[in-house]
Protein backbone atom coordinates (compact mmCIF):
# COMPACT_ATOMS: atom_id res chain seq x y z
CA UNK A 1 102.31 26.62 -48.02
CA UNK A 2 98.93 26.16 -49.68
CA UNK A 3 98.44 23.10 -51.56
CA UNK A 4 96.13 23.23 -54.09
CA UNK A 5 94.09 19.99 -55.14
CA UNK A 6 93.57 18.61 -58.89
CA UNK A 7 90.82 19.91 -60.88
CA UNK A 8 90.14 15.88 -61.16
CA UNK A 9 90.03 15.42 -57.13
CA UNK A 10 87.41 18.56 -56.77
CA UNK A 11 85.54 17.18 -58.91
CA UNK A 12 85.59 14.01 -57.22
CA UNK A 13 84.91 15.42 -53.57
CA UNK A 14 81.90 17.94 -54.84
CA UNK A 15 79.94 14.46 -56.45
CA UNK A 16 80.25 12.45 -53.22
CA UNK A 17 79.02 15.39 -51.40
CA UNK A 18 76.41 15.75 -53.55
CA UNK A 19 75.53 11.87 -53.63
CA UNK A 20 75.54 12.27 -49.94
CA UNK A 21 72.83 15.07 -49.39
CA UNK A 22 70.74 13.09 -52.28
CA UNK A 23 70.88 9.99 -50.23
CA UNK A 24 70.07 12.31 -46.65
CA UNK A 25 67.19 13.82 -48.32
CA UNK A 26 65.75 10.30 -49.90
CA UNK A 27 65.76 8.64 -46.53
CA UNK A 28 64.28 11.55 -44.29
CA UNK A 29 60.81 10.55 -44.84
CA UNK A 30 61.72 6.75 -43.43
CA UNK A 31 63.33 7.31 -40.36
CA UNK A 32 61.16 6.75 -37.57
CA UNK A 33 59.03 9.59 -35.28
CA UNK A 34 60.78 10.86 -32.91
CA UNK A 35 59.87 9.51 -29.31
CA UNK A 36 58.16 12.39 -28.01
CA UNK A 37 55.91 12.49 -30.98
CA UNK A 38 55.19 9.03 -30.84
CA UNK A 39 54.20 9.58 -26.82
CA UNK A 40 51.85 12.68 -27.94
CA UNK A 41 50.24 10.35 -31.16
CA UNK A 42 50.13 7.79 -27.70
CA UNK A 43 48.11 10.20 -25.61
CA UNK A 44 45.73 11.58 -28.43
CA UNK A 45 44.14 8.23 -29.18
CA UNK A 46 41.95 7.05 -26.58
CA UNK A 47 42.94 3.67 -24.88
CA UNK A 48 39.07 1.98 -25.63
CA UNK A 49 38.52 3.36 -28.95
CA UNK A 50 38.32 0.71 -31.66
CA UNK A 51 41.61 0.21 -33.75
CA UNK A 52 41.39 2.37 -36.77
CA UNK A 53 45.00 0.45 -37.92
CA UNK A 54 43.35 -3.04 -36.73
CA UNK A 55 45.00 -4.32 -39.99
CA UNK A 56 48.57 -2.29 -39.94
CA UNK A 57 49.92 -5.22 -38.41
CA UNK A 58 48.95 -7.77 -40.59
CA UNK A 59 46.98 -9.82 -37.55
CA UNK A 60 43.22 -10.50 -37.44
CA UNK A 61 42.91 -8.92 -34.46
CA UNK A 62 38.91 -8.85 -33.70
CA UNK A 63 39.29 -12.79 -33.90
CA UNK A 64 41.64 -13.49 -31.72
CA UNK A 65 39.69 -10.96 -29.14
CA UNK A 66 36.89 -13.27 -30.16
CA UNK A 67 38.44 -16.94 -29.85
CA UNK A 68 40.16 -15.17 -26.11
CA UNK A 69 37.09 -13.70 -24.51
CA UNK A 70 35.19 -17.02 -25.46
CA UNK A 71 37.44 -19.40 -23.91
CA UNK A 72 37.00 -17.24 -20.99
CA UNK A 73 33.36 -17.25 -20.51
CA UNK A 74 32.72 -20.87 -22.10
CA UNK A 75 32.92 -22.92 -19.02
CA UNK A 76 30.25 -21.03 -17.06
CA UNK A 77 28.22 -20.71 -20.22
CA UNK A 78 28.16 -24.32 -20.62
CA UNK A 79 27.55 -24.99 -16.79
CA UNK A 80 24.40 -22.31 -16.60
CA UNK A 81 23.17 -23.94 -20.17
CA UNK A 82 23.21 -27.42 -18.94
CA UNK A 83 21.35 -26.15 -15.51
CA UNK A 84 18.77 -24.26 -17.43
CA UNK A 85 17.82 -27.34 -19.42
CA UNK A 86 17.84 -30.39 -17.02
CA UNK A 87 15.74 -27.66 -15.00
CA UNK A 88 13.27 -26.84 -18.32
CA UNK A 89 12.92 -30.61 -18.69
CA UNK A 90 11.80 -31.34 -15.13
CA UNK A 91 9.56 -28.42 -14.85
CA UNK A 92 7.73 -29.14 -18.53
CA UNK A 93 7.44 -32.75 -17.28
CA UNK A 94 5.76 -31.77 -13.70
CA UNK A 95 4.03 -29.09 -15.30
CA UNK A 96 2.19 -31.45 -17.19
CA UNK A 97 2.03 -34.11 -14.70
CA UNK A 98 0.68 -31.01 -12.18
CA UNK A 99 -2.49 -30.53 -14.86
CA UNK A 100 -3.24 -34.10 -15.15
CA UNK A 101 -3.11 -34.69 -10.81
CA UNK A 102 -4.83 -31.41 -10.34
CA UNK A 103 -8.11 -32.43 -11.73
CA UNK A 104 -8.10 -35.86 -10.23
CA UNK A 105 -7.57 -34.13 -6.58
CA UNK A 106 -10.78 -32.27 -7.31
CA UNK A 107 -13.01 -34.74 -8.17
CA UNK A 108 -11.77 -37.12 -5.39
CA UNK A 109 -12.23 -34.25 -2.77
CA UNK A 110 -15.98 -33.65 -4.50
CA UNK A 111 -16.85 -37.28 -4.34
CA UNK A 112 -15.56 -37.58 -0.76
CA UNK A 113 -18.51 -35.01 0.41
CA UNK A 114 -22.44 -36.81 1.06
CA UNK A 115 -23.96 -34.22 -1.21
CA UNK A 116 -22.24 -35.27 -4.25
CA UNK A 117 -24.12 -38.95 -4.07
CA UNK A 118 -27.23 -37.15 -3.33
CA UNK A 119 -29.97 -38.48 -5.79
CA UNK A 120 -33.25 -36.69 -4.56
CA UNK A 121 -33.94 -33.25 -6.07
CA UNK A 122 -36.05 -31.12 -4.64
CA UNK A 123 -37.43 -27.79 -6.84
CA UNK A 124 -39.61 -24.91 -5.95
CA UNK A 125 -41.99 -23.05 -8.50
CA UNK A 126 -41.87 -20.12 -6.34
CA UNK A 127 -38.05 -19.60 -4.52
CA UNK A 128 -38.84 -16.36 -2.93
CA UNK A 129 -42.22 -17.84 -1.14
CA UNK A 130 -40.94 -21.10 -0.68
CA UNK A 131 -37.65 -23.24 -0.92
CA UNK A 132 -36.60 -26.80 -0.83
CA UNK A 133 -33.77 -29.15 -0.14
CA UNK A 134 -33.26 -32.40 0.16
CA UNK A 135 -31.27 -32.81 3.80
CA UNK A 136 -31.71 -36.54 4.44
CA UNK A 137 -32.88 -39.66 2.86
CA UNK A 138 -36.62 -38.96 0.86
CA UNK A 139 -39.31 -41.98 1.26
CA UNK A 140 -40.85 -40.95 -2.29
CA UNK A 141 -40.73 -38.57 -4.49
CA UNK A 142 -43.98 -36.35 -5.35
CA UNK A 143 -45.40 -32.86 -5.72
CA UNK A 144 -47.11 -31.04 -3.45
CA UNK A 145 -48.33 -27.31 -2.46
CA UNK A 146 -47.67 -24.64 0.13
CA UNK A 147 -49.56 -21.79 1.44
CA UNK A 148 -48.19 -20.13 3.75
CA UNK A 149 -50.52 -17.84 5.61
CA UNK A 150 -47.92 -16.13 8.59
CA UNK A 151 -44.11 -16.07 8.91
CA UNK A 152 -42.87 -17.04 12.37
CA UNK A 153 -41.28 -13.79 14.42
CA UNK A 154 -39.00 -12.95 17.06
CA UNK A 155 -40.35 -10.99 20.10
CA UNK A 156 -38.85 -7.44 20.92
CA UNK A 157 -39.58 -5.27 23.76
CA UNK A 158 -38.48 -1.45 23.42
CA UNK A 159 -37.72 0.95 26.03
CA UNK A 160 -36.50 4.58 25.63
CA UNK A 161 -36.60 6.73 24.29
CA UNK A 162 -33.72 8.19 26.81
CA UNK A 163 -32.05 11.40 27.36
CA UNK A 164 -28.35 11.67 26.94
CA UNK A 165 -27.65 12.35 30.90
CA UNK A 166 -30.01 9.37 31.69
CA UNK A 167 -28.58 7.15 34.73
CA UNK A 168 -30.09 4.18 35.97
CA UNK A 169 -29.30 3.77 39.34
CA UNK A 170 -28.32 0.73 41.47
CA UNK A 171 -30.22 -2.39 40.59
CA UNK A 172 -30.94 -5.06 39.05
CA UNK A 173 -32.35 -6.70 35.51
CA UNK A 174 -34.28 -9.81 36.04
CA UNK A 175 -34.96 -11.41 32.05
CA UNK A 176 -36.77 -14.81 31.36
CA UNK A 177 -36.30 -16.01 27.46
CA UNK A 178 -39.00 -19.13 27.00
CA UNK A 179 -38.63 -20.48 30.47
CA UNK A 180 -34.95 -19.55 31.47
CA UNK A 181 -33.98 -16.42 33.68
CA UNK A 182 -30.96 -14.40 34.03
CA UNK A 183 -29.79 -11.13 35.85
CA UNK A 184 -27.82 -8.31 35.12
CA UNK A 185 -26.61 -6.09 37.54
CA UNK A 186 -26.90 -2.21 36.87
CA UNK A 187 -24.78 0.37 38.62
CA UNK A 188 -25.94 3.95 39.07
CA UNK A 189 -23.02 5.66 36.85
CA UNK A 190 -23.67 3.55 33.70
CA UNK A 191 -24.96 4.77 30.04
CA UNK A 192 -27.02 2.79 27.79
CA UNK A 193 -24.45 1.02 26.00
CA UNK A 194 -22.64 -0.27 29.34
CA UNK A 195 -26.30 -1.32 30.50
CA UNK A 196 -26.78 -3.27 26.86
CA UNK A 197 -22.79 -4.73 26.96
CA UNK A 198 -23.92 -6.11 30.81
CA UNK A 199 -27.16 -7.55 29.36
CA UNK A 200 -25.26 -9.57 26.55
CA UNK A 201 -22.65 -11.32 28.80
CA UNK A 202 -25.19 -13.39 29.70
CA UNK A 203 -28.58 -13.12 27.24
CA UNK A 204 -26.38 -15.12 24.55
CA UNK A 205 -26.86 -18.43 26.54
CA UNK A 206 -30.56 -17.90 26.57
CA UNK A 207 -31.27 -16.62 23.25
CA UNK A 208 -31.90 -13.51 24.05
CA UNK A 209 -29.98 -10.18 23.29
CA UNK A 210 -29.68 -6.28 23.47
CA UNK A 211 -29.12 -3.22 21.53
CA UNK A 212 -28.95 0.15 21.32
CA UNK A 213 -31.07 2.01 18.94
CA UNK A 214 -30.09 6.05 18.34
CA UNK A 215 -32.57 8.91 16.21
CA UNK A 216 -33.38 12.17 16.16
CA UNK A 217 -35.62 11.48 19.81
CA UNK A 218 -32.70 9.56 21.69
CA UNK A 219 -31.49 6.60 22.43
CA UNK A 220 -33.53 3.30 23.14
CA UNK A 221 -33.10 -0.24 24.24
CA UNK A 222 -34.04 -2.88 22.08
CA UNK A 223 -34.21 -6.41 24.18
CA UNK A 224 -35.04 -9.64 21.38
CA UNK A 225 -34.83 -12.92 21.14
CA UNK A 226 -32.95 -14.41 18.72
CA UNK A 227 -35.11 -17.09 17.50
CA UNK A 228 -38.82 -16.80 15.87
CA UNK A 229 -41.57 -18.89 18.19
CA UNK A 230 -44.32 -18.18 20.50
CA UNK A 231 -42.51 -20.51 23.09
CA UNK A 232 -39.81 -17.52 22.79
CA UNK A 233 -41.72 -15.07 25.23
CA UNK A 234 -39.66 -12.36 26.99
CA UNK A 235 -40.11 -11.14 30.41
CA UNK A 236 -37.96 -7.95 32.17
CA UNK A 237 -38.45 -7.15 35.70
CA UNK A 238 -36.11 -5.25 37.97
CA UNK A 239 -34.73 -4.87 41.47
CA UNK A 240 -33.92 -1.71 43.40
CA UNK A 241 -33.55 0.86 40.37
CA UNK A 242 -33.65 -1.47 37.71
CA UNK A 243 -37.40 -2.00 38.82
CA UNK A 244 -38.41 1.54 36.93
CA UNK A 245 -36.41 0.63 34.17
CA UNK A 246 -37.51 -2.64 33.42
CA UNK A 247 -41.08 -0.91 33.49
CA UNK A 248 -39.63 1.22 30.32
CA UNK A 249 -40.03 -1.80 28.64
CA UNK A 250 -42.81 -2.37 25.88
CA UNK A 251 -43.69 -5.34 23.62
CA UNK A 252 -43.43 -4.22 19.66
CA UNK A 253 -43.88 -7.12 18.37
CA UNK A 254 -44.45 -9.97 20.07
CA UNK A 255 -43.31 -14.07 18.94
CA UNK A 256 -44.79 -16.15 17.02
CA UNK A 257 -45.10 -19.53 15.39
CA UNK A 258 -45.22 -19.65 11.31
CA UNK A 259 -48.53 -21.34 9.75
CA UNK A 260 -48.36 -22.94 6.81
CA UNK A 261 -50.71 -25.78 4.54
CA UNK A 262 -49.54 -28.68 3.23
CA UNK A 263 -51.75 -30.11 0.69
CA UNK A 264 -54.61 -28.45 2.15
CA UNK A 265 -53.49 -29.61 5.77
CA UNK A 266 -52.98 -26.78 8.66
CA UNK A 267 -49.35 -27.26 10.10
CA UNK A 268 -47.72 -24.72 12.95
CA UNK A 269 -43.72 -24.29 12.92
CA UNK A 270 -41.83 -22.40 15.91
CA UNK A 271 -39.70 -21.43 13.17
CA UNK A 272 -39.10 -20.29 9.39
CA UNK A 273 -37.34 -23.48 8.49
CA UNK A 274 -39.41 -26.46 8.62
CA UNK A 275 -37.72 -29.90 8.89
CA UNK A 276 -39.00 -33.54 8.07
CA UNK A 277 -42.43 -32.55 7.82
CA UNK A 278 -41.92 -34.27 4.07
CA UNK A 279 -39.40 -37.14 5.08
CA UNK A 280 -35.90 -35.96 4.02
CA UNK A 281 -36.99 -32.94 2.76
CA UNK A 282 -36.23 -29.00 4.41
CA UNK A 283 -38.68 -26.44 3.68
CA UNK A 284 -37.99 -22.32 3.91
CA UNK A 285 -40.52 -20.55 4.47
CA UNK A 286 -39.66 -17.27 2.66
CA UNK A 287 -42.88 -14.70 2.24
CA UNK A 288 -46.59 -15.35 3.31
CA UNK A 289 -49.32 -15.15 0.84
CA UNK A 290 -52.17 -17.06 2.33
CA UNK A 291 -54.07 -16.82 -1.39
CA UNK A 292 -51.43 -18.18 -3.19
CA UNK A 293 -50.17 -22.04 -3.25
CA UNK A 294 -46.55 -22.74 -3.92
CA UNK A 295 -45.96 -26.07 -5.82
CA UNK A 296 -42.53 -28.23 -4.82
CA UNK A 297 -41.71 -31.37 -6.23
CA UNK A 298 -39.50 -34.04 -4.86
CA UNK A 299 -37.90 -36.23 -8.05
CA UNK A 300 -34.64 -39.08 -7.95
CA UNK A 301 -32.41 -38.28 -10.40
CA UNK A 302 -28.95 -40.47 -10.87
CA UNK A 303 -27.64 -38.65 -13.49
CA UNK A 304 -25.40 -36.10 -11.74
CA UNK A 305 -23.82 -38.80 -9.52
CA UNK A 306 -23.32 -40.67 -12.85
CA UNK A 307 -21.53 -37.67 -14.34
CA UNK A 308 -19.43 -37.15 -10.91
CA UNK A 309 -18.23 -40.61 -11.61
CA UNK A 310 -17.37 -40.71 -14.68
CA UNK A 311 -15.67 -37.52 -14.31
CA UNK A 312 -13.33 -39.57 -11.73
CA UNK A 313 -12.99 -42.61 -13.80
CA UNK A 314 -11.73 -40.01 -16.68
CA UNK A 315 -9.10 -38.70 -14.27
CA UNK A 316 -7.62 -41.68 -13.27
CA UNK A 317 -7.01 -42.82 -16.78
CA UNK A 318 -5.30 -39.92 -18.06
CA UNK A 319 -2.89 -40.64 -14.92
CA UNK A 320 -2.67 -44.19 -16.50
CA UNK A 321 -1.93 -43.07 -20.15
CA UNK A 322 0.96 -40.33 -18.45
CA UNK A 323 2.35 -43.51 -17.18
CA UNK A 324 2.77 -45.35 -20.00
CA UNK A 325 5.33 -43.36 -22.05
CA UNK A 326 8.17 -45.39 -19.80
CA UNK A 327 11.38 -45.20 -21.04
CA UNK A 328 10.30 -44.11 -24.40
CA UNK A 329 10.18 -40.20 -25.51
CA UNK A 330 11.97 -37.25 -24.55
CA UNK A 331 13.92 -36.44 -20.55
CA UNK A 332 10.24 -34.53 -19.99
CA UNK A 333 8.47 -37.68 -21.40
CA UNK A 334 10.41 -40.22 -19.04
CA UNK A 335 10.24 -38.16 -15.67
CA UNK A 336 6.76 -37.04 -16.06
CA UNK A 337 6.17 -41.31 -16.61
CA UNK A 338 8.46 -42.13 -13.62
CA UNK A 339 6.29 -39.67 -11.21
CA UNK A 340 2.78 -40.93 -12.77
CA UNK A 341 3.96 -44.29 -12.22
CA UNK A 342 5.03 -43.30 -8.43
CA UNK A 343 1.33 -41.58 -8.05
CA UNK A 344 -0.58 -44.25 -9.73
CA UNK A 345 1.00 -47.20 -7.64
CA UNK A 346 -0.47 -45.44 -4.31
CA UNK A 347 -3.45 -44.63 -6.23
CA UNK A 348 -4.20 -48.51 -6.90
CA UNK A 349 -3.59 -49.26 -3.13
CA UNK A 350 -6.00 -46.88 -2.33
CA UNK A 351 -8.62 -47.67 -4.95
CA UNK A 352 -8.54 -51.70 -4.06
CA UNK A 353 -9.32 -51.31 -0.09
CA UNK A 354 -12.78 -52.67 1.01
CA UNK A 355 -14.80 -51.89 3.80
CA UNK A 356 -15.70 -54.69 6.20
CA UNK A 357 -19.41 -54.18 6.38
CA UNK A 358 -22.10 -53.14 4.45
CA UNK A 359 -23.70 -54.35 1.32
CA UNK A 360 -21.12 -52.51 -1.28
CA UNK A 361 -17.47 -52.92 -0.29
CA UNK A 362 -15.50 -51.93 -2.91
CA UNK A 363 -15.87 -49.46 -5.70
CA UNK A 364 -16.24 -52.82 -7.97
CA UNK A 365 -19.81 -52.95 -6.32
CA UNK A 366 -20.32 -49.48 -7.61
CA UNK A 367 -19.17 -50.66 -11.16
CA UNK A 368 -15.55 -48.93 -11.37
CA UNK A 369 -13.68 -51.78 -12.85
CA UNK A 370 -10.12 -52.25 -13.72
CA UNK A 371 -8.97 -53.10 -17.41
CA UNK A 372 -6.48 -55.47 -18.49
CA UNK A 373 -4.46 -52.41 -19.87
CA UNK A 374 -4.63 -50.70 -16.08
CA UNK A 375 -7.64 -48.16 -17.09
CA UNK A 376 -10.69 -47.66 -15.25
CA UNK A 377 -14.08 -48.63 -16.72
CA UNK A 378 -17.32 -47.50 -15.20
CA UNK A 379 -20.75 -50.16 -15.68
CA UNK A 380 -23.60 -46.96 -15.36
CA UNK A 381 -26.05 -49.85 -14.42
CA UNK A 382 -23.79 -51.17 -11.70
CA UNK A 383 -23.54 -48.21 -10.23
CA UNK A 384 -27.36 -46.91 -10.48
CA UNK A 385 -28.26 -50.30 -8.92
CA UNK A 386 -26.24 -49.51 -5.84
CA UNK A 387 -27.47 -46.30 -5.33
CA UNK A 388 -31.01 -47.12 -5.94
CA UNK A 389 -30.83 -50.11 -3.49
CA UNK A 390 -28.09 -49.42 -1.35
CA UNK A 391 -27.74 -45.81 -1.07
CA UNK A 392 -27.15 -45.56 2.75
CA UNK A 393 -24.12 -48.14 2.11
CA UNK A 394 -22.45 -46.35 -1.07
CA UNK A 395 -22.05 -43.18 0.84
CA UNK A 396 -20.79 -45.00 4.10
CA UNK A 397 -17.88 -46.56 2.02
CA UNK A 398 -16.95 -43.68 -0.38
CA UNK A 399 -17.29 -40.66 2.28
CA UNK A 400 -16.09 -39.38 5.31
CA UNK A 401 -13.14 -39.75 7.06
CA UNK A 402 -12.37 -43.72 6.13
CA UNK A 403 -14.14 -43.34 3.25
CA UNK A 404 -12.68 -44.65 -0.15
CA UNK A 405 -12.80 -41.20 -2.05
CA UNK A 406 -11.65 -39.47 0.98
CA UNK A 407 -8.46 -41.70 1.44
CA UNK A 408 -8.37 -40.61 -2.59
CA UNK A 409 -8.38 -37.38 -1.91
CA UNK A 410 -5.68 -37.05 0.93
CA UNK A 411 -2.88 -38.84 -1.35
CA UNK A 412 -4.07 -36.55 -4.23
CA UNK A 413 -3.94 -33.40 -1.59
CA UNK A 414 0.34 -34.92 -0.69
CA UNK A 415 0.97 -35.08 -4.39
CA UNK A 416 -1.01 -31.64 -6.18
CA UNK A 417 -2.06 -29.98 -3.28
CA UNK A 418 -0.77 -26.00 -2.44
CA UNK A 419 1.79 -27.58 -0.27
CA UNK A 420 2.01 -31.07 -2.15
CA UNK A 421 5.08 -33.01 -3.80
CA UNK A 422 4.77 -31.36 -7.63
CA UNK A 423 3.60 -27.67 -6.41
CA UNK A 424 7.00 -27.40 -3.87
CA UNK A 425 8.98 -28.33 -6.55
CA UNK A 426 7.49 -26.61 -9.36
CA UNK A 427 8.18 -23.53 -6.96
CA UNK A 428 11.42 -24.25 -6.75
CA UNK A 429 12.80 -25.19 -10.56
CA UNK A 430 11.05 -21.33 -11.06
CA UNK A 431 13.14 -20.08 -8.56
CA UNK A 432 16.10 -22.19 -10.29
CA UNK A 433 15.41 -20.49 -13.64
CA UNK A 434 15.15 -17.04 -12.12
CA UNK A 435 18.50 -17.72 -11.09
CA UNK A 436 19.75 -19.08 -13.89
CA UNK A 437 18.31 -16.11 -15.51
CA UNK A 438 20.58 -13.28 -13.44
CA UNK A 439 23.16 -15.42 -13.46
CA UNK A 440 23.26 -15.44 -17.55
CA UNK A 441 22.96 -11.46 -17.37
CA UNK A 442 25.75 -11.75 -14.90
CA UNK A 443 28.01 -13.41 -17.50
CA UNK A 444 27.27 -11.39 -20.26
CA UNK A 445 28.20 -7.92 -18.23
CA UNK A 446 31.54 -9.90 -17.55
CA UNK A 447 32.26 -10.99 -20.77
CA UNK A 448 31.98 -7.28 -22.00
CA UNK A 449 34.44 -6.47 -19.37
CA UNK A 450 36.66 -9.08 -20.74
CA UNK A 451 36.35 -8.18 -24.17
CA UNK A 452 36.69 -4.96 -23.69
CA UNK A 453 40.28 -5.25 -21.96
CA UNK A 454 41.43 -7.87 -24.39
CA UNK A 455 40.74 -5.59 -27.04
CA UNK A 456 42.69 -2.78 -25.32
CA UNK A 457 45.45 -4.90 -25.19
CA UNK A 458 45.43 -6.46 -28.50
CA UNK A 459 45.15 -3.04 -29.97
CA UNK A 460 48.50 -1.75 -27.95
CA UNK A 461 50.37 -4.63 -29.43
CA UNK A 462 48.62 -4.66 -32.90
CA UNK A 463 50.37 -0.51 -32.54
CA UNK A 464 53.74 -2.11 -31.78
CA UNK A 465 53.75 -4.63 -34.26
CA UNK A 466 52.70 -2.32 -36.46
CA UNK A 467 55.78 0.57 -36.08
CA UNK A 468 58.34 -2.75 -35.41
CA UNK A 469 57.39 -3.57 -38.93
CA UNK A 470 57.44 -0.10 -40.58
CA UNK A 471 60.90 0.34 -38.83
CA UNK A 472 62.04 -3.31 -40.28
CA UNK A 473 61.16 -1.96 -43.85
CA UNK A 474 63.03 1.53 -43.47
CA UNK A 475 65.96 -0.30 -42.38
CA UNK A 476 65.70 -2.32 -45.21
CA UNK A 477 65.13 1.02 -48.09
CA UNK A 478 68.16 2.32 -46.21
CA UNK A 479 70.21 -0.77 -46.72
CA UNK A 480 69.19 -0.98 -50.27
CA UNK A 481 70.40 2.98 -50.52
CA UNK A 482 73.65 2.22 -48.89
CA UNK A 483 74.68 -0.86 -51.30
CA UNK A 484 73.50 1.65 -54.67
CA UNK A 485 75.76 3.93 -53.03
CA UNK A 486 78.28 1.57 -53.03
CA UNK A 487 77.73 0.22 -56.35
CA UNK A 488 77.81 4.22 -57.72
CA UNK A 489 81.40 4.68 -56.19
CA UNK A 490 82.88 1.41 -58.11
């Protein structure tokens, strides 16, 4: 049998129904995606694109990528920061130390030579007649002329010239060069050149030599000797074959001596160059012109020895005043002092030695005094004295191998030299800092990498934190729904 409900109970049924679908249709925009949406949404956003909800979550994100990827990289930063800057301060303080010894190593090596404490000057009005130089020790100084009336010459024989199929023959060159004689042998199958190349072997110890002249007419043999003089005469004979070619032979221009006046005397050289016929002094004879006197004059002069000096004495005592600083200024300041002071100590050791001979012994006797405060101090009259009355003895103690400046110069060479103490390690901070250099560019490609990953990450979870908290507030609409429900049905 049907049964058949109250109008009252209908009514009830049809509003809770209706209540129900209201409720359904409120809370179907807060439930969330489905999963195989969310895994699409997943796959359309690239994994290294920037977070365009870096905020959804609430969390500053970019900082903590920041504050993570800095911790990372912060050790080695800090190690290739404190490298780069003990090796800045080293290299600034040799650097400067390097431009102070530099200069000192120069003038030490200058001073070592015997032309730098040269005091005679000789001076030609005429250089391309006539030259001078002083090569040894002048008696007196004075002016006097030059005409030169013939240049000396070396004597050359010619023979040729030859055709190309020309063939001496077996034999024999006999050649005499001022006195001494010498043979080549000659074999039949030999050309010029091999006759010249046979000729040489042994025309070099005598002065002599061959060559072998080619034009338009053939080839020729040129036999000369190598040094101007009459007392250079050449003679070629021959034996077997070589006899007809030694016969080829003709004088072109035959040797002799240079003639030259000296203050109206007549004077003969064997040669061009013409040696201590002014004590000390080297004449070059350059072009005759027998109408025409050439005047040279032979003057002392102590002024560029004075500068030389001084030049030193300047040196050392910016080496001094680098050596002060001490324990006071910056890490650059202090090593740079520490090094000075190293290079200054064997310095002084050098600079006090004395020679156990001679009239000047020590650079005191030259005037080069040391100052209470350590600096140098050059006396200009000291020093012209010595030179003026001593000169033989100042060079003897300051030059060559022993010699003061030379001893100078070697422990200047071990410190500033190409191969020295500060140039090696210069060298090497460079290559330090070069490192340094690819090792920072190193670091900053990784901490990209690093960033970049964190931020990957960070961005995943900033997503998940995100939808855990959208979910959290659905849950709590719905729960707020369900209790109005509730409330509506009391």
């Amino acid at each position: 049998m049907l049964r058949v409900m109250p109008v009252r109970a209908l009514s009830r049924v049809s509003r809770v129904t209706a209540d129900r679908r209201q409720l359904r249709e409120n809370l179907s925009g807060f439930w969330p995606a489905p999963p195989h949406n969310a895994r699409k949404r997943r796959q359309a956003m690239p994994m290294n694109a920037p977070p365009l909800n870096i905020n959804s979550s609430g969390l500053d994100v970019q900082a903590m990528v920041r504050a993570i990827t800095q911790a990372e990289v912060a050790p080695k930063q800090a190690q290739i920061e404190r490298r780069e800057k003990a090796a800045e301060v080293e290299l600034t303080g040799l650097g400067k130390l390097l431009s102070i010894a530099t200069p000192l190593q120069q003038r030490a090596a200058l001073l070592s030579s015997g032309q730098a404490w040269q005091t005679w000057q000789g001076e030609s009005a005429d250089n391309s007649r006539v030259s001078v130089s002083v090569t040894g020790k002048p008696q007196a100084g004075g002016t006097h002329e030059i005409v030169v009336h013939e240049l000396a010459a070396r004597e050359k024989h010619l023979a040729g010239p030859f055709s190309p199929v020309f063939r001496p023959g077996e034999g024999a060159l006999e050649i005499s060069v001022a006195g001494g004689t010498f043979k080549a042998d000659i074999k039949a199958d030999m050309s010029l050149q091999a006759i010249a190349a046979a000729v040489n072997t042994v025309a070099r110890q005598y002065g002599a030599r061959m060559d072998v002249l080619k034009d338009v007419n053939g080839e020729q043999l040129l036999l000369s000797a190598e040094a101007p003089g009459a007392d250079k005469a050449i003679q070629v004979t021959g034996q077997g074959s070589g006899t007809a070619l030694a016969e080829a032979f003709r004088v072109v221009e035959p040797g002799r001596d240079a003639r030259f006046s000296l203050d109206g005397v007549a004077l003969v050289s064997h040669g061009n160059r013409v040696e201590d016929v002014i004590p000390g002094i080297t004449l070059d004879l350059q072009r005759s012109d027998p109408g025409l006197a050439v005047r040279v004059s032979v003057t002392s002069d102590y002024q560029p020895v004075i500068e030389q000096v001084s030049h030193f004495v300047e040196a050392c005592n910016a080496l001094v005043e680098t050596a002060r600083p001490g324990l006071h200024g910056d890490s650059a300041s202090r090593l740079e002092a520490r090094m000075a002071s190293d290079l200054l100590n064997q310095m002084r050791t050098v600079l006090r030695q004395t020679v156990p001979h001679g009239g000047v012994r020590s650079l005191v006797d030259l005037g080069i005094e040391t100052q209470r405060d350590g600096t140098l101090r050059l006396d200009e009259s000291t020093l012209v004295t010595a030179l003026a009355q001593q000169g033989a003895d100042v060079k003897a103690m300051v030059t060559g191998h022993d010699g003061i400046m030379s001893s100078v110069s070697r422990v200047m060479s071990q410190w500033a030299g190409p191969s020295g103490v500060l140039g090696t390690r210069v060298n090497t901070l460079s290559q330090s800092l070069d490192q340094v250099a690819m090792e920072r560019e190193q670091l900053s490609l990784y901490e990209q990498v690093i960033q970049d990953r964190t931020q990957r990450q960070f961005f995943e979870m900033d997503r998940q934190v995100a939808r855990f908290k959208a979910v959290g507030e659905r849950l709590d609409l719905l729960t707020s729904q369900l209790l109005n429900v509730q409330k509506g049905k009391r």
